[in-house]
Protein backbone atom coordinates (compact mmCIF):
# COMPACT_ATOMS: atom_id res chain seq x y z
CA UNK A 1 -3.06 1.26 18.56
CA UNK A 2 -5.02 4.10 19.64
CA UNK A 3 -6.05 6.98 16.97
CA UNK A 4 -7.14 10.51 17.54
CA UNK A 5 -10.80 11.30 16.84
CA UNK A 6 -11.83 11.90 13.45
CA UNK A 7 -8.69 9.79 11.70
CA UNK A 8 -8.83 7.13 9.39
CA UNK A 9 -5.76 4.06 9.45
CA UNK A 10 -4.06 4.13 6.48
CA UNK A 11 -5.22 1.18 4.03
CA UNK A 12 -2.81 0.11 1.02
CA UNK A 13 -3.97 -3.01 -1.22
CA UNK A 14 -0.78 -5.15 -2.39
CA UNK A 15 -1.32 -7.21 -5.42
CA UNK A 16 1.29 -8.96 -7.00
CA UNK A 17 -0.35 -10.95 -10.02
CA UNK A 18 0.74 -13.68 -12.14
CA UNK A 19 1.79 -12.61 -15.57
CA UNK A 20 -2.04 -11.55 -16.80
CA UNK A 21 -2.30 -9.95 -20.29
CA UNK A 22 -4.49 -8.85 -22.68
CA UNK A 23 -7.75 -6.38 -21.78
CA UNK A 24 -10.04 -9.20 -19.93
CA UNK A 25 -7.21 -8.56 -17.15
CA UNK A 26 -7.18 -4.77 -17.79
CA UNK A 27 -10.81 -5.08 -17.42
CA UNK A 28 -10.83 -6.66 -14.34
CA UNK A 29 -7.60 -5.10 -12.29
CA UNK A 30 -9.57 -1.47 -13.30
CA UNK A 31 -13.03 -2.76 -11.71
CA UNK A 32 -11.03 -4.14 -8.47
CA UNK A 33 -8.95 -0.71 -8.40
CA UNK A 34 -12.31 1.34 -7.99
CA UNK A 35 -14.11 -0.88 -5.79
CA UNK A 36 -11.20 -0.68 -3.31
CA UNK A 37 -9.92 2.81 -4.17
CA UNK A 38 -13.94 3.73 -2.70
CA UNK A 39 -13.66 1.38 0.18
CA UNK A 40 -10.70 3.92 1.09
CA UNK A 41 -7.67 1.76 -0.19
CA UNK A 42 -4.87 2.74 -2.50
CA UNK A 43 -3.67 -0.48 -5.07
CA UNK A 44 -0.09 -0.86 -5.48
CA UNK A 45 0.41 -3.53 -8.13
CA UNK A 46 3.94 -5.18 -8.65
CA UNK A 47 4.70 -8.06 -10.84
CA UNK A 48 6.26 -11.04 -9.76
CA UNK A 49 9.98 -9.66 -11.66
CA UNK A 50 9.65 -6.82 -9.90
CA UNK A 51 9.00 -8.57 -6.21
CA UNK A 52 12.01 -10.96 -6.98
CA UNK A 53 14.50 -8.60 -8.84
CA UNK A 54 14.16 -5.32 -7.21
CA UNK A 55 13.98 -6.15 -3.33
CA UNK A 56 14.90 -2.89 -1.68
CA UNK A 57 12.99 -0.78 -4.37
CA UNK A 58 9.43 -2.50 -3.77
CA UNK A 59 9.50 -2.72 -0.12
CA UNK A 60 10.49 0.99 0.03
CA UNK A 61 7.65 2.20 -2.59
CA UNK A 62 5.20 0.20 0.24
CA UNK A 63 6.55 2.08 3.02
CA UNK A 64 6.46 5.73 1.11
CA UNK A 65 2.52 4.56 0.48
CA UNK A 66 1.85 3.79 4.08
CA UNK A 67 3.39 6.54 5.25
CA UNK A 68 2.01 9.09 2.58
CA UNK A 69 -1.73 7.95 4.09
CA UNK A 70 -0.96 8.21 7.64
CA UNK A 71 -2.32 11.67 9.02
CA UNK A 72 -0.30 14.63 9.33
CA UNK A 73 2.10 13.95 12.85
CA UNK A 74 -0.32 15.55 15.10
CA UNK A 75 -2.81 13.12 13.99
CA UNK A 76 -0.85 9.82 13.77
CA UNK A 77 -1.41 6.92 16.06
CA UNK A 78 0.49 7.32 19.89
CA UNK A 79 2.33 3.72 19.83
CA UNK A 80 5.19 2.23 17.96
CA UNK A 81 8.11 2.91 16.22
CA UNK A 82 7.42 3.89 12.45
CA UNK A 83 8.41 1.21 9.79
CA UNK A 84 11.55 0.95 8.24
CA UNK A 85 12.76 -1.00 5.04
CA UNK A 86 16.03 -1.95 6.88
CA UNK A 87 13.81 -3.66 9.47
CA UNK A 88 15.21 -0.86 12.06
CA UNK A 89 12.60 0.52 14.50
């Protein structure tokens, strides 16, 4: 895909953990959080009840995040149909 000068692609981190608790986790998903969030990426954490049980809701919250980050519509890259969550182009 080819961007316009100047743009950056959009860049979402997915984590879906196993069931961690207590603060050593805390601890840990905060320190990976800001070393991606200043690499340029945005963390969308889901648990594993929320991938199984809600599977229109999480796949549409990924799309809304991609698409947020995507430059404004002068900007955005010249090939390709934009995603769906109905897996229409």
């Amino acid at each position: 895909m080819k961007r316009s000068a100047g743009t950056k692609p959009s860049r979402v981190f997915i984590d879906a953990p196993k069931a961690r608790e207590g603060s050593v986790a805390a601890e840990y998903d905060s320190r990976r959080d800001a070393t991606l969030a200043e690499a340029g990426y945005l963390t969308l954490r889901f648990w594993n009840n929320d991938v199984t049980g809600n599977l229109e809701g999480v796949p549409r919250i990924v799309c809304e995040a991609c698409e947020a980050r995507l430059p404004s519509p002068s900007h955005r890259f010249t090939a390709g149909p934009s995603l769906s969550v109905t897996g229409e182009g």
